[in-house]
C-alpha atoms as a PDB file:
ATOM      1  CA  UNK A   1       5.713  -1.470  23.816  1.00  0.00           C
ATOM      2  CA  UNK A   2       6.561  -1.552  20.022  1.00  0.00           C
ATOM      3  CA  UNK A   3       6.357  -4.676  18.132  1.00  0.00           C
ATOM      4  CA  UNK A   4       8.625  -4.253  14.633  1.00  0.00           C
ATOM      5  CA  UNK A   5       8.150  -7.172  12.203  1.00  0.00           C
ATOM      6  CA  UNK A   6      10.007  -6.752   8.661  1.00  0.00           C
ATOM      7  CA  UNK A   7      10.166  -8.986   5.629  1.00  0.00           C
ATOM      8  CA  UNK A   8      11.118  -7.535   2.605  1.00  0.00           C
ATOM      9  CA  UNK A   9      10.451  -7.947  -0.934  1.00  0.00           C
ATOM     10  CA  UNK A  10       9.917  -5.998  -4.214  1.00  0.00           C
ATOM     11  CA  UNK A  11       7.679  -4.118  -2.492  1.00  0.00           C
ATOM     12  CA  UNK A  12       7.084  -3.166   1.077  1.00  0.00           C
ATOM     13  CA  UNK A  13       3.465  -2.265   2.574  1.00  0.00           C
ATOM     14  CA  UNK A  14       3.532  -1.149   6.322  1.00  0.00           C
ATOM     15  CA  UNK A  15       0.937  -2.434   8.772  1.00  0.00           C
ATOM     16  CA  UNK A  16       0.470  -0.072  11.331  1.00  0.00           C
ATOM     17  CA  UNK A  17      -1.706  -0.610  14.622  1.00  0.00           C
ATOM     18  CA  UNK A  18      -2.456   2.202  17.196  1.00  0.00           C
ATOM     19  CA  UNK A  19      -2.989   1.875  20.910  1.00  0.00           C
ATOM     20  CA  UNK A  20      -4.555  -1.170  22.835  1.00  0.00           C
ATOM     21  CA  UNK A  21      -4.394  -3.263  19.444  1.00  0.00           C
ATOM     22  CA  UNK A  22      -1.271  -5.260  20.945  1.00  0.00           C
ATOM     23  CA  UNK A  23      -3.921  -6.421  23.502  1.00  0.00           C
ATOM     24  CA  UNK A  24      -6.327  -8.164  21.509  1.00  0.00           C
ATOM     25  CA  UNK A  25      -7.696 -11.527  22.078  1.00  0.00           C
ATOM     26  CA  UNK A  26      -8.024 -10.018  26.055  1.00  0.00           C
ATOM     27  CA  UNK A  27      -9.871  -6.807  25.441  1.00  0.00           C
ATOM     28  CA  UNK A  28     -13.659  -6.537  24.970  1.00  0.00           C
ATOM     29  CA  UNK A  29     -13.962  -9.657  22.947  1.00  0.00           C
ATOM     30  CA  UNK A  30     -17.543  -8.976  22.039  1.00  0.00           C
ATOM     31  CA  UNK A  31     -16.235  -6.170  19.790  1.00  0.00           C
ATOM     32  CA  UNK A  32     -12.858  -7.615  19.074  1.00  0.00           C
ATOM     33  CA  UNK A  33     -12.899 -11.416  18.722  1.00  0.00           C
ATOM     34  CA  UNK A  34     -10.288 -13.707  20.614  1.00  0.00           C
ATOM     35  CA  UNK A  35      -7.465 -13.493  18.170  1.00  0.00           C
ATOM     36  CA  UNK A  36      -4.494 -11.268  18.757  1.00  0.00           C
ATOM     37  CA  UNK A  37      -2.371  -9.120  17.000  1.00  0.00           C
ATOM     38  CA  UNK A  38      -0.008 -11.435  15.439  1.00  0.00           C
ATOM     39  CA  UNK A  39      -3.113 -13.487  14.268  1.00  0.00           C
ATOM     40  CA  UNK A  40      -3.864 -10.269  12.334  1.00  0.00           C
ATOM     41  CA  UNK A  41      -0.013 -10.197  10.919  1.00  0.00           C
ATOM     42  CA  UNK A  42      -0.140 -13.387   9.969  1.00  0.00           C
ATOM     43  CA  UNK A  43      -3.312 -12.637   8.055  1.00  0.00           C
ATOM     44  CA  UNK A  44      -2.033 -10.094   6.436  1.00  0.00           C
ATOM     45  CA  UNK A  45       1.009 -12.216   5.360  1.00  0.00           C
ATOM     46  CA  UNK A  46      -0.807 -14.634   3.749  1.00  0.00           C
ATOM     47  CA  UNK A  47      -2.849 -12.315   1.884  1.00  0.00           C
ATOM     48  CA  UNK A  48       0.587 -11.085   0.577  1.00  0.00           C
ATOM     49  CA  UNK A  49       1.545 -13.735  -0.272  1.00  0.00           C
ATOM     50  CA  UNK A  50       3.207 -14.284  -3.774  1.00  0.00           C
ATOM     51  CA  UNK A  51       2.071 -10.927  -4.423  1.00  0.00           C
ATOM     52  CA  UNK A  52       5.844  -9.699  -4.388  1.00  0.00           C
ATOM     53  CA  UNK A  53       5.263  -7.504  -1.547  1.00  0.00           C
ATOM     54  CA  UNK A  54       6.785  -7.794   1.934  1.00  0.00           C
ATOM     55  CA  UNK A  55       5.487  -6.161   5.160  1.00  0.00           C
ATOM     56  CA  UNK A  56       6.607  -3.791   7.693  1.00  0.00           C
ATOM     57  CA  UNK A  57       4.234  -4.323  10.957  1.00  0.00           C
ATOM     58  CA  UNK A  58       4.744  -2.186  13.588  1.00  0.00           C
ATOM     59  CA  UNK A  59       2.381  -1.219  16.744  1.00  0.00           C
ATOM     60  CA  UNK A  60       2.852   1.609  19.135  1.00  0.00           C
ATOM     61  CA  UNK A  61       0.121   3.044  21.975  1.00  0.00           C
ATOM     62  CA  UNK A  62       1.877   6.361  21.674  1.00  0.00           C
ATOM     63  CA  UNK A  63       0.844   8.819  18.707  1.00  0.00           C
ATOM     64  CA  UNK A  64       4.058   9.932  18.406  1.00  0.00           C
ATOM     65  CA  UNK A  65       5.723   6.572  17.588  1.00  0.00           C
ATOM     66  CA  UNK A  66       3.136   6.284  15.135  1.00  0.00           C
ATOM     67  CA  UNK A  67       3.960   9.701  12.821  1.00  0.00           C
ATOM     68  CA  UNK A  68       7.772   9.349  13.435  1.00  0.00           C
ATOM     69  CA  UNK A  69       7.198   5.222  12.056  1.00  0.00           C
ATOM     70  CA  UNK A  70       5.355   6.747   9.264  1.00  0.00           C
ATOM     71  CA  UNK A  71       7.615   9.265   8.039  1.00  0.00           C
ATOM     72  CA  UNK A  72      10.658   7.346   8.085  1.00  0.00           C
ATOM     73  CA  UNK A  73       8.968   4.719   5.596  1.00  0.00           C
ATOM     74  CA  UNK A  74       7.051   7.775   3.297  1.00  0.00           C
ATOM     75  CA  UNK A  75       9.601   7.245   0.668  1.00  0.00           C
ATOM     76  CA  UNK A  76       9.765   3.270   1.387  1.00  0.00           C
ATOM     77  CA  UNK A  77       6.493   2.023   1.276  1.00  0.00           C
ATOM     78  CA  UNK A  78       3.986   1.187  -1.527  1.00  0.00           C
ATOM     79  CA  UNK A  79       1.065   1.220   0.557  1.00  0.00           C
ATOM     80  CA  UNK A  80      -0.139   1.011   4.434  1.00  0.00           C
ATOM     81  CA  UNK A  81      -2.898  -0.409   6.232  1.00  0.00           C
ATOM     82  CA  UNK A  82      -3.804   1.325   9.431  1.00  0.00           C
ATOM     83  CA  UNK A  83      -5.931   0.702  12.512  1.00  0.00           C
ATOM     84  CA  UNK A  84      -5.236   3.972  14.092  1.00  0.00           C
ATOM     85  CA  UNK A  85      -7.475   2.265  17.344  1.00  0.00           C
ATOM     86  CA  UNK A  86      -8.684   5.701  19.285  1.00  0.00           C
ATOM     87  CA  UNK A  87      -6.533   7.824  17.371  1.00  0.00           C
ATOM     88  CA  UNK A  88      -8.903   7.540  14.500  1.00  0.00           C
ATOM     89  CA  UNK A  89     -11.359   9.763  15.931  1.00  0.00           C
ATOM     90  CA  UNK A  90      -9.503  12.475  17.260  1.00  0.00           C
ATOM     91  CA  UNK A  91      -5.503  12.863  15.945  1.00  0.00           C
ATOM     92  CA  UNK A  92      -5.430  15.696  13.415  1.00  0.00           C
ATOM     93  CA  UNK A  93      -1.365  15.388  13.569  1.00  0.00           C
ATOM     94  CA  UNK A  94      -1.961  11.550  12.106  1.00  0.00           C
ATOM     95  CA  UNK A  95      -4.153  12.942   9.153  1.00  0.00           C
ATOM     96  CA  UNK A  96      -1.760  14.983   8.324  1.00  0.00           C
ATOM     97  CA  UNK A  97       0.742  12.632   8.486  1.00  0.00           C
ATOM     98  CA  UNK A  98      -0.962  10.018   6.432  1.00  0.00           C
ATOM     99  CA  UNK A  99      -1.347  12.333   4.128  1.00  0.00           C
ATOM    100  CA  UNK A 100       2.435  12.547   3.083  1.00  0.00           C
ATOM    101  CA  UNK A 101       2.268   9.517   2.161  1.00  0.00           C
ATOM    102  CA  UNK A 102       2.322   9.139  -2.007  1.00  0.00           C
ATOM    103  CA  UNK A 103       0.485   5.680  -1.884  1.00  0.00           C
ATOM    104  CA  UNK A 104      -2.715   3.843  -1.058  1.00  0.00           C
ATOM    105  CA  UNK A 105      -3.234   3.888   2.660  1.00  0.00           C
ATOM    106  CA  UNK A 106      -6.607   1.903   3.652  1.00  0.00           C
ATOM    107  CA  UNK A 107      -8.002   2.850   6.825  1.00  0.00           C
ATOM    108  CA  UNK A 108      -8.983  -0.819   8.899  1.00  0.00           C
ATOM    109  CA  UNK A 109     -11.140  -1.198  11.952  1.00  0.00           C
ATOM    110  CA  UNK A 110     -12.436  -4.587  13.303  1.00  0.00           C
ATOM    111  CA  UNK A 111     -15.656  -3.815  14.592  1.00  0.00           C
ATOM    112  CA  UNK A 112     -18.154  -1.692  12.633  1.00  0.00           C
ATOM    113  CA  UNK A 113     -17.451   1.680  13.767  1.00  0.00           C
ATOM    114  CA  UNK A 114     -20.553   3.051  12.415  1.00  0.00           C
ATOM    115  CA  UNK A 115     -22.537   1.036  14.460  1.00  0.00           C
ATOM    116  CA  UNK A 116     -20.666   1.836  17.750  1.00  0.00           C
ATOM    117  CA  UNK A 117     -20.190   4.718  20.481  1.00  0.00           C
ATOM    118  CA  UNK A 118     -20.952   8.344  18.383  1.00  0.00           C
ATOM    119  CA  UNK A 119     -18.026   9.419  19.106  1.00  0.00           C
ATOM    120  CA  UNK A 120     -16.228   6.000  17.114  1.00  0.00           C
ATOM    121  CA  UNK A 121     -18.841   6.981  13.960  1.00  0.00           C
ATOM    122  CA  UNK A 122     -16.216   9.762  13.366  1.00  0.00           C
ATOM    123  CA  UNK A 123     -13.209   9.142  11.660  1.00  0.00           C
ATOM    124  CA  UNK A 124     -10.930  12.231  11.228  1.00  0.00           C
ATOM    125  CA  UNK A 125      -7.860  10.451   8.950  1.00  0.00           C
ATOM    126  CA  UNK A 126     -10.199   8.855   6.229  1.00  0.00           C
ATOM    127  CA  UNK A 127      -9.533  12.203   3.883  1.00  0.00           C
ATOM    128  CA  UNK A 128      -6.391  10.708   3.705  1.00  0.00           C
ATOM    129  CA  UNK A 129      -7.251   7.152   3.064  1.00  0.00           C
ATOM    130  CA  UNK A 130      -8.056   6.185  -0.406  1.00  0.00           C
ATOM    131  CA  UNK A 131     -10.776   3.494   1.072  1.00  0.00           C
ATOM    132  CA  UNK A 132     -11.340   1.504   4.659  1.00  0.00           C
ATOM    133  CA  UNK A 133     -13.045  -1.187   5.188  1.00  0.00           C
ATOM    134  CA  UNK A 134     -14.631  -2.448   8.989  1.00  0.00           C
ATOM    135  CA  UNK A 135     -16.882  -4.692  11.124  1.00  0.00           C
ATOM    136  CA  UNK A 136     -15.361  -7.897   9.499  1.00  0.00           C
ATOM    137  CA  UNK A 137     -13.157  -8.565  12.579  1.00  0.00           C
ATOM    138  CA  UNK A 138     -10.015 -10.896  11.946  1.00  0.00           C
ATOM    139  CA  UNK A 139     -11.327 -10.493   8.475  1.00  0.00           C
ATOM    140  CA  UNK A 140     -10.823  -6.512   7.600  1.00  0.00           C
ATOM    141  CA  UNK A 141      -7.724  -7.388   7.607  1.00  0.00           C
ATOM    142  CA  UNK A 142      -7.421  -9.318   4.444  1.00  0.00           C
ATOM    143  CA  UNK A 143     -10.354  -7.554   2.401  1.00  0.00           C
ATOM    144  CA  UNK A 144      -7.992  -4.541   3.479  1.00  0.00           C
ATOM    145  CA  UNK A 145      -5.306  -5.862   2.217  1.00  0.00           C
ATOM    146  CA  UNK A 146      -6.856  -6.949  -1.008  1.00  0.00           C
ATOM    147  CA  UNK A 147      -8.185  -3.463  -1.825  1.00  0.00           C
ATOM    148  CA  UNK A 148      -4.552  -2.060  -0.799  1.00  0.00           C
ATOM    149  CA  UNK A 149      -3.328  -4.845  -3.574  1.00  0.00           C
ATOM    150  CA  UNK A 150      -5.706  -3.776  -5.828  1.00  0.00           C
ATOM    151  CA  UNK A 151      -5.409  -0.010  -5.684  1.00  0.00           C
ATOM    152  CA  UNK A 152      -1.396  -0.894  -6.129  1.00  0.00           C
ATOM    153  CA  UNK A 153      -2.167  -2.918  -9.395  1.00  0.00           C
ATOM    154  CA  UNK A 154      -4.582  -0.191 -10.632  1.00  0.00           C
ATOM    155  CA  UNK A 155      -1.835   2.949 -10.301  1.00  0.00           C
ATOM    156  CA  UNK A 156       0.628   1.154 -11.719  1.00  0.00           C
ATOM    157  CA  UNK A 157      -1.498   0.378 -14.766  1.00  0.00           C
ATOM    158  CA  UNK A 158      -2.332   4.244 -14.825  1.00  0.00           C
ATOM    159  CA  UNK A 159       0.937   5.169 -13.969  1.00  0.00           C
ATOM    160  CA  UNK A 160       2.931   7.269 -16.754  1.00  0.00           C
ATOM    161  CA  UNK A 161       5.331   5.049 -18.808  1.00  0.00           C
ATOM    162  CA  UNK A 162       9.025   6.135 -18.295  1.00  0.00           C
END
């Protein structure tokens, strides 16, 4: 099932997870630790922080969920993390999806995909992501969301003045 979670701010950065991600801390803990998925929310939450962003998290094993979530928040969001779980390696329909969004999106994955199954080295939505970081665990969650923060703070520096 879903899980919505909304706090808003100045700013709102969406925190989507694909499918199985609502079961960690039971699934194949040698790859994905013991903590679960609000451990990861709240992670992200403190790394927010004072930062004058809030957070939209939302999880869904279906892909659909996932593109119709994203495009109702294209023109609400400053930035999303994803971990698009399986659907990393194969959904063409979330590329393209992610790739109406106008902000930073940082691709997350808690093990280190490159170091995995062959068919987890490939990862069809990064030409949408502006970076990803993975293999961190509990962890690629915050350096995620500090290079969404920072990629934020650099585009509005270049941004054209008004």
């Amino acid at each position: 099932m879903e899980n919505l979670r909304q706090s808003e701010f100045q700013g709102t950065i969406l925190l989507i997870n694909g499918p199985n991600l609502n079961c960690l801390g039971r699934r194949e803990k040698e790859h994905y630790g013991s903590f679960t998925l609000r451990d990861v929310e709240a992670e992200v939450e403190d790394a927010l922080r004072g930062t004058g962003y809030g957070l939209i998290s939302y999880q869904s094993n279906h892909e659909g969920d996932l593109l119709d979530f994203i495009q109702e928040n294209l023109d609400r969001a400053a930035g999303i993390l994803i971990n698009a779980g399986a659907f990393t390696h194969y959904s063409y329909a979330l590329l393209d999806c992610l790739k109406l969004f106008h902000g930073p999106v940082i691709e997350i994955h808690i093990s280190d995909i490159e170091k995995r199954e062959d068919f987890r080295k490939v990862s069809v939505i990064r030409p949408a992501c502006r970076d990803w970081v993975g293999g961190l665990g509990l962890k690629s969650y915050r350096v995620g969301t500090e290079k969404l923060l920072h990629y934020l703070c650099e585009d509005s520096v270049s941004a054209p003045q008004a």
